[in-house]
Protein backbone atom coordinates (compact mmCIF):
# COMPACT_ATOMS: atom_id res chain seq x y z
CA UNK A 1 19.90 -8.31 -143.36
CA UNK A 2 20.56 -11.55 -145.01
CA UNK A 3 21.39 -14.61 -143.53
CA UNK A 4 22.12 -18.32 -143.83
CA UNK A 5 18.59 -19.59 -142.37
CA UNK A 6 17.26 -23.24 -141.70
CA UNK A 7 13.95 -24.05 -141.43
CA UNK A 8 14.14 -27.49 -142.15
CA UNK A 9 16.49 -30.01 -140.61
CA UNK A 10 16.75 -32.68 -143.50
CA UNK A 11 17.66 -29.61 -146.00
CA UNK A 12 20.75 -26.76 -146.63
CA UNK A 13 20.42 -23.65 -145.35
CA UNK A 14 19.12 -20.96 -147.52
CA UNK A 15 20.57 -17.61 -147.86
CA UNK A 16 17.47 -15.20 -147.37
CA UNK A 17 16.17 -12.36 -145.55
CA UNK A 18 16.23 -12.14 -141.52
CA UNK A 19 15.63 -9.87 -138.77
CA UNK A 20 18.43 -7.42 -137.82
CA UNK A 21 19.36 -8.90 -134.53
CA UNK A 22 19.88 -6.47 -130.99
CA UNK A 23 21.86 -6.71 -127.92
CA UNK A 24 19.65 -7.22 -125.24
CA UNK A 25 22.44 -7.38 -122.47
CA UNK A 26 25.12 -4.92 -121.04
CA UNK A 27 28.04 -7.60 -122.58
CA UNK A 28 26.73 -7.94 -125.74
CA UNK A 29 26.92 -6.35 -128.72
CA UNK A 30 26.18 -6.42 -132.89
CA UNK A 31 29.20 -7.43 -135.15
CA UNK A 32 29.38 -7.13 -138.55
CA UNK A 33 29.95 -10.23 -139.45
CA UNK A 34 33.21 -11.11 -141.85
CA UNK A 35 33.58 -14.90 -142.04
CA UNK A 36 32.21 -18.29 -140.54
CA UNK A 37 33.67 -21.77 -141.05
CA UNK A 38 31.74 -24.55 -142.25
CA UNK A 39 32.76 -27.13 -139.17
CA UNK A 40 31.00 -30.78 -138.72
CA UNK A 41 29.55 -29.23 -135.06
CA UNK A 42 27.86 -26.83 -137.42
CA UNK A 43 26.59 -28.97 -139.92
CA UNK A 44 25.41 -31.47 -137.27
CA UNK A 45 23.75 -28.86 -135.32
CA UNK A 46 22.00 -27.21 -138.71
CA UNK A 47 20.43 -31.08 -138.90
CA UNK A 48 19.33 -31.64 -135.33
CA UNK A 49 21.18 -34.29 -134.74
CA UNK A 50 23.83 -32.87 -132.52
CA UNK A 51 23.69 -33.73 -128.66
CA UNK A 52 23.40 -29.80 -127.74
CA UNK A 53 20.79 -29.19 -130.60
CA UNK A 54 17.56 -27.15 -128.73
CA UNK A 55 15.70 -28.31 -131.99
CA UNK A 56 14.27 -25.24 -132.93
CA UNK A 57 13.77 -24.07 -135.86
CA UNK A 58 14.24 -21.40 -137.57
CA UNK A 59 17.81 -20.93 -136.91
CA UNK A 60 20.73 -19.70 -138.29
CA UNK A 61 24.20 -21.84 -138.59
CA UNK A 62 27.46 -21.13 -137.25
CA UNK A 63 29.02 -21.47 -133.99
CA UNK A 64 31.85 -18.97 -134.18
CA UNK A 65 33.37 -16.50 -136.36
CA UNK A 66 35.36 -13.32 -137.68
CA UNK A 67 33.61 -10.10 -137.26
CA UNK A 68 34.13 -6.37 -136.30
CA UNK A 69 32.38 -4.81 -133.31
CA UNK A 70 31.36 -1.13 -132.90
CA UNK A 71 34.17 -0.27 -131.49
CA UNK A 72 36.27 -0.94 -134.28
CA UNK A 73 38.02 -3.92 -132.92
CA UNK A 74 38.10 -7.15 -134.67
CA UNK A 75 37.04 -9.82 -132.52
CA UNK A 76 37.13 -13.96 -132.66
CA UNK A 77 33.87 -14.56 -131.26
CA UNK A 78 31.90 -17.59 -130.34
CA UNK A 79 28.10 -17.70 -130.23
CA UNK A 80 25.77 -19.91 -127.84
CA UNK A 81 22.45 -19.15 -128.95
CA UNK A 82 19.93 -20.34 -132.38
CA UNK A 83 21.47 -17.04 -134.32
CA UNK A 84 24.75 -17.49 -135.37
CA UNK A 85 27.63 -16.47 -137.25
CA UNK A 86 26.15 -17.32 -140.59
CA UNK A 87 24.44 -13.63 -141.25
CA UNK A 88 25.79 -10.34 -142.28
CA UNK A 89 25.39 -9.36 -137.92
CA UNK A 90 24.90 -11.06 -135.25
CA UNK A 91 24.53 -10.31 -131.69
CA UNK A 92 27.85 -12.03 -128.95
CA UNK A 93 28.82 -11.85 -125.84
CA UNK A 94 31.90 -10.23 -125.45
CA UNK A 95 32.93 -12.21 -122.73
CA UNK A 96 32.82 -14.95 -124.84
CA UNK A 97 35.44 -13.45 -127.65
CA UNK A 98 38.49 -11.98 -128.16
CA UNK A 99 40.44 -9.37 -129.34
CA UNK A 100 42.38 -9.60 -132.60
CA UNK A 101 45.30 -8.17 -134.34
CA UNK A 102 44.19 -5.66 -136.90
CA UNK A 103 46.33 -7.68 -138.93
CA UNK A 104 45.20 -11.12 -138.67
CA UNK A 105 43.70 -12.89 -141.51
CA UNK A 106 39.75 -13.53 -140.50
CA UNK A 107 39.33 -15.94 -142.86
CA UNK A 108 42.12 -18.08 -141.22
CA UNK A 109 40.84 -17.77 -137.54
CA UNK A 110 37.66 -18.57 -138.53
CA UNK A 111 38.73 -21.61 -140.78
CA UNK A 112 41.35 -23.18 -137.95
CA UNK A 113 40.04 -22.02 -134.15
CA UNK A 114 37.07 -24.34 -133.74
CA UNK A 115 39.06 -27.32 -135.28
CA UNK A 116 42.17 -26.47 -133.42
CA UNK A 117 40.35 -25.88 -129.95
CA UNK A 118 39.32 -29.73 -130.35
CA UNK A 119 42.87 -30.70 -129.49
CA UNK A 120 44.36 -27.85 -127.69
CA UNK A 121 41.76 -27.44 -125.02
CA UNK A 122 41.63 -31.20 -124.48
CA UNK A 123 45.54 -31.21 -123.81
CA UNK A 124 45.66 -27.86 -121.71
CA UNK A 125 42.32 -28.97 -119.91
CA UNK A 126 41.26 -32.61 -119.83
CA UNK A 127 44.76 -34.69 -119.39
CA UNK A 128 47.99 -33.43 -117.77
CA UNK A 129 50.41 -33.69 -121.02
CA UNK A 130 54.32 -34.06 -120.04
CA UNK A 131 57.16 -32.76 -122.28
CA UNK A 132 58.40 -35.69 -124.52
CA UNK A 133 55.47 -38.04 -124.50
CA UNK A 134 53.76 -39.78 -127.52
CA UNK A 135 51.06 -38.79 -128.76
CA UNK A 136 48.66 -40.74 -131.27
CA UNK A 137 46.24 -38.76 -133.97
CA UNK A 138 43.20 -41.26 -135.05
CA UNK A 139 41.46 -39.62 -137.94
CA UNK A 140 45.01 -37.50 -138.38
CA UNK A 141 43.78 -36.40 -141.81
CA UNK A 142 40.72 -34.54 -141.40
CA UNK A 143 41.13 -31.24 -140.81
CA UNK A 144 40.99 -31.11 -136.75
CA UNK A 145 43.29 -34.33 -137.19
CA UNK A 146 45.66 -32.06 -139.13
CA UNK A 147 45.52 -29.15 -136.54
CA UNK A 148 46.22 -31.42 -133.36
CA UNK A 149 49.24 -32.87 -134.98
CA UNK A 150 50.42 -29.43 -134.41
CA UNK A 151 48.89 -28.34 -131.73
CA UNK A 152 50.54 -31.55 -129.76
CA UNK A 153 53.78 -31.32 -130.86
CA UNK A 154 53.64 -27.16 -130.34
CA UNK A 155 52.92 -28.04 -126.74
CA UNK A 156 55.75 -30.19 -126.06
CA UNK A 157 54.88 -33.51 -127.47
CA UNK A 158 57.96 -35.90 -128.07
CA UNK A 159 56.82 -38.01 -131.04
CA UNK A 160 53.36 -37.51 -132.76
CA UNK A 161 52.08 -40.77 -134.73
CA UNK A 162 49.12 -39.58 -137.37
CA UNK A 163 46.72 -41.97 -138.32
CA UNK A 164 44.37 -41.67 -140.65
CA UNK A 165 42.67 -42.59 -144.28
CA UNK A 166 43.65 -39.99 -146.49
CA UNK A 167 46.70 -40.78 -148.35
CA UNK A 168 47.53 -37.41 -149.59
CA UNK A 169 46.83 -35.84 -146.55
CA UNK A 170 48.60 -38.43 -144.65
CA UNK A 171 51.24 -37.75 -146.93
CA UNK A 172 51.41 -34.19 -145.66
CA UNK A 173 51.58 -34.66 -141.81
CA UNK A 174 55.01 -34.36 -141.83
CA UNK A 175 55.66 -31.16 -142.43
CA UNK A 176 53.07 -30.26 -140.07
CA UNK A 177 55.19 -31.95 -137.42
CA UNK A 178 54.25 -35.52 -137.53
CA UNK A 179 57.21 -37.96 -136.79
CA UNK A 180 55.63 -41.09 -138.16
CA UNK A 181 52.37 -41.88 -140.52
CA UNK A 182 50.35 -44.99 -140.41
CA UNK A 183 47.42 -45.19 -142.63
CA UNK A 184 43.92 -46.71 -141.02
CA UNK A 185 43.65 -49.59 -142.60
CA UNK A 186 47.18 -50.60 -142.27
CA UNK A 187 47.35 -49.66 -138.50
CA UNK A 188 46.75 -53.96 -137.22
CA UNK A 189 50.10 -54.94 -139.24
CA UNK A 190 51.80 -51.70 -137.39
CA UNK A 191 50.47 -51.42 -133.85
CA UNK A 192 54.23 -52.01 -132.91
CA UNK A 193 54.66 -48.65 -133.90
CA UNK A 194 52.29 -46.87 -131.64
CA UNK A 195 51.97 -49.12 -128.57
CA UNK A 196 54.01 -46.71 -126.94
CA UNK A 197 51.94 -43.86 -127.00
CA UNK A 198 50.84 -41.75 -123.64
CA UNK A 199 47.86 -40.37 -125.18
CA UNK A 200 45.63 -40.73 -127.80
CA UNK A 201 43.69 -38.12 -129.47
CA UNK A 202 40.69 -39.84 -131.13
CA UNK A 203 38.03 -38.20 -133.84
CA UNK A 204 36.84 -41.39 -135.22
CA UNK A 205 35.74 -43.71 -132.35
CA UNK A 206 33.73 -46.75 -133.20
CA UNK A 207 35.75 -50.48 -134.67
CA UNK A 208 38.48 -48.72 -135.44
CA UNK A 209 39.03 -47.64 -131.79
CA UNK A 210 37.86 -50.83 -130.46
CA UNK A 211 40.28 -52.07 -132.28
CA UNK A 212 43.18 -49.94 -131.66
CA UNK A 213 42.11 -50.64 -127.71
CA UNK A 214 42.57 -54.22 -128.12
CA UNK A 215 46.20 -53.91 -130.00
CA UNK A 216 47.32 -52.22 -126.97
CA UNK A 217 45.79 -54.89 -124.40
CA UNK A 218 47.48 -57.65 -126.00
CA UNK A 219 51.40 -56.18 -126.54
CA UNK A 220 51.65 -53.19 -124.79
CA UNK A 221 55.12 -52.69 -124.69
CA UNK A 222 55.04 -51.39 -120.80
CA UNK A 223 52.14 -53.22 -119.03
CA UNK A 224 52.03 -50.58 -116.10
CA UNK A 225 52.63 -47.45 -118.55
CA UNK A 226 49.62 -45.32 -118.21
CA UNK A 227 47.41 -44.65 -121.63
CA UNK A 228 45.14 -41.74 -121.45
CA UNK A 229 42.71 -41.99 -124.57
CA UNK A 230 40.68 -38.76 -125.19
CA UNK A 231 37.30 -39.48 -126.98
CA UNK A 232 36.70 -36.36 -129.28
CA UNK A 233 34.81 -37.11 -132.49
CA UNK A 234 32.96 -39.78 -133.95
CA UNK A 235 33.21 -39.75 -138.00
CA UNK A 236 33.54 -44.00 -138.03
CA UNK A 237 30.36 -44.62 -135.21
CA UNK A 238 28.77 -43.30 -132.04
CA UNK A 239 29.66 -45.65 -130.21
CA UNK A 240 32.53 -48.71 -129.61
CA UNK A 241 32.74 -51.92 -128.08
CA UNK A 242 35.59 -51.73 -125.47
CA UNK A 243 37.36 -55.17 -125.02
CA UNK A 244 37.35 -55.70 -121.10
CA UNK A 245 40.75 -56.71 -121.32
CA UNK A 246 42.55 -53.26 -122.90
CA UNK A 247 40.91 -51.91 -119.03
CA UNK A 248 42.21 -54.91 -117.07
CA UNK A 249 45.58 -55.04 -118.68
CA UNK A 250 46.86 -51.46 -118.43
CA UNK A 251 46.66 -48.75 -116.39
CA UNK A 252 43.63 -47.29 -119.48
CA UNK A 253 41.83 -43.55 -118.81
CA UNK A 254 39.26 -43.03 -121.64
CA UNK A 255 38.13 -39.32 -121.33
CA UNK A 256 35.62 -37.06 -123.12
CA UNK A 257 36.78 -33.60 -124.45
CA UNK A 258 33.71 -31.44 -126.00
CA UNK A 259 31.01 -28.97 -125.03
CA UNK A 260 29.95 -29.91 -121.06
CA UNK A 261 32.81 -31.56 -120.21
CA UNK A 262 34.88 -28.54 -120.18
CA UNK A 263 33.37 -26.00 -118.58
CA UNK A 264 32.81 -22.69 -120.72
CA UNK A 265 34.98 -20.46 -118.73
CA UNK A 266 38.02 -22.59 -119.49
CA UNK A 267 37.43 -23.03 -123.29
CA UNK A 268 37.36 -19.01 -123.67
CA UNK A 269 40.50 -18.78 -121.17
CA UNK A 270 42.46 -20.83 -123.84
CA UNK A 271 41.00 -17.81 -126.92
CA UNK A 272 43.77 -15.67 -126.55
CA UNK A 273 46.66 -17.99 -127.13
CA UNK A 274 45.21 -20.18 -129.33
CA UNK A 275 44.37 -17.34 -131.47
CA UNK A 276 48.08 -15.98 -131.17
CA UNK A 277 49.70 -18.89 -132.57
CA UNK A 278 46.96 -19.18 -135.34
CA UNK A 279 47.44 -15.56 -136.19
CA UNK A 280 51.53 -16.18 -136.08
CA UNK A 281 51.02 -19.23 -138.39
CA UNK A 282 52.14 -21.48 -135.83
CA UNK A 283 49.14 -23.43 -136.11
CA UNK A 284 47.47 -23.28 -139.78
CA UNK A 285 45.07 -25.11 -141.79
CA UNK A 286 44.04 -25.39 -146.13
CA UNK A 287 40.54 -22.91 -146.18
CA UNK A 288 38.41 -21.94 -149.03
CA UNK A 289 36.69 -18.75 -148.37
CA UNK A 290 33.14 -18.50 -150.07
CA UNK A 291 30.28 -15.93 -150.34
CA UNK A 292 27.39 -16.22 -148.10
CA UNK A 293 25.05 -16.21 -150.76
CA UNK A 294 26.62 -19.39 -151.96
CA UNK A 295 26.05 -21.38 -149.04
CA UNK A 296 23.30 -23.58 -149.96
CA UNK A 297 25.20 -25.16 -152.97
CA UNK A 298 28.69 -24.83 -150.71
CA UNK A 299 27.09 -26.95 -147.63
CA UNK A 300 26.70 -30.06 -150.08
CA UNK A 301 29.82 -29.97 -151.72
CA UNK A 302 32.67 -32.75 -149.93
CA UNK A 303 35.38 -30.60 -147.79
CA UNK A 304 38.45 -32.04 -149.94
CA UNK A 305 40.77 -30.93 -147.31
CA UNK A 306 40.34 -27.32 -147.08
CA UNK A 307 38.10 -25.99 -144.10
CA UNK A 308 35.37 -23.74 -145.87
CA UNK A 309 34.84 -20.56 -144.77
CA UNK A 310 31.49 -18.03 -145.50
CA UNK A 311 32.31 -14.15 -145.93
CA UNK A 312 28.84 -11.93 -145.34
């Protein structure tokens, strides 16, 4: 079969030949594979760099997809091993997918479910969200940003505040839901408008958050108002320097949401829904669906805004 295949962390992956992968386990099977999204955890992972890399090589890309299993059911699937959904099969666990309408678009599911998960299993399983709180997006333009503007208003959010650097997707949060837009680097002149906020959703980390910390310590407009920030991504730096103040002054809980800190058994209990409301269109995000063979030229391309997606 053929297969997007690293064998060198500083380059693309190349589409070549690879072995025809088996189940070696009563719950696992061979799926024909019909699409795999491009997502940063997959790129990061395809150069080593990522904190749950094994660092062996060869390997093939992809941490989830689209495919159809022997049975004939189409299946969401996610994949935990060095062979992944980048290849015209490859072997999952079928405790570790889900079921499909016939009907659903594959190229959708696979293009929104990892980026959407980001957001919806850190709301369902790492804070307790209440109905008509605030919720803040940092990095609200990127295409998980886009999703949990959704995904946080869908589940009962009262105001969602989008911040990010894109103006033309910024431009387009609200019709996704988003009740105000702030753009990054106008966000010190505006931190009236979000000192409010119960919880914030952050994919950028680094100054920016430091920063965004600090506007809160110094004018928060309820000192004893509780501020849950969840730590997701890391696009502006790995790491931040935390004023001692913004965890003196307020009642601050900085949580982690990503692989380990949510245990695996609750990230595939929240599959079936989040798939529903993806399938429904409840949930939805730009894709650009591209042939396998193409993906060593596709991987260096910029993502423009629309989540790619590789079709075996």
């Amino acid at each position: 079969m053929h297969a997007a295949v690293v064998t060198d962390f500083t380059r693309p992956p190349a589409y070549q030949d690879f072995p025809t992968p088996t189940a070696t386990t009563d719950s696992e099977v061979v799926v024909d594979v019909i699409a795999a999204g491009l997502h940063p955890l997959v790129r990061s992972r395809a150069a080593g760099t990522h904190y749950t890399s094994t660092g062996d090589l060869p390997l093939v890309p992809g941490i989830d997809g689209v495919g159809r299993a022997p049975d004939g059911t189409l299946r969401y699937f996610v994949v935990a091993t060095d062979l992944g959904a980048m290849a015209e099969q490859t072997v999952i666990d079928l405790r570790r997918s889900v079921v499909l309408p016939d009907d659903a678009d594959p190229v959708a599911i696979a293009a929104a479910m990892n980026p959407a998960m980001s957001s919806w299993v850190a709301l369902r399983r790492r804070v307790s969200m209440q109905p008509g709180q605030t919720v803040v997006v940092l990095g609200a333009t990127g295409s998980a940003g886009r999703l949990a503007v959704q995904a946080a208003k869908h589940l009962g959010a009262g105001a969602v505040i989008g911040v990010g650097r894109d103006q033309k997707q910024l431009a387009a949060l609200p019709d996704l839901g988003a009740d105000d837009v702030i753009a990054l680097d106008e966000l010190p002149a505006n931190l009236d408008r979000v000192r409010s906020a119960d919880i914030v959703i952050d994919y950028i980390w680094g100054p920016p958050a430091a920063e965004l910390m600090a506007g809160f310590a110094r004018g928060r407009h309820d000192s004893a108002q509780p501020l849950t920030w969840i730590q997701i991504g890391s696009m502006a730096g790995a790491s931040a320097d935390i004023p001692a103040a913004a965890l003196r002054s307020m009642p601050l809980q900085i949580v982690g949401s990503g692989i380990g800190s949510v245990a695996v058994a609750d990230i595939v209990a929240e599959l079936p829904e989040l798939a529903a409301e993806i399938s429904k269109g409840t949930l939805r995000t730009q894709a650009r669906a591209i042939p396998l063979k193409g993906v060593e030229q596709a991987w260096q391309e910029p993502e423009n805004g629309q989540r790619v997606v590789f079709t075996p």
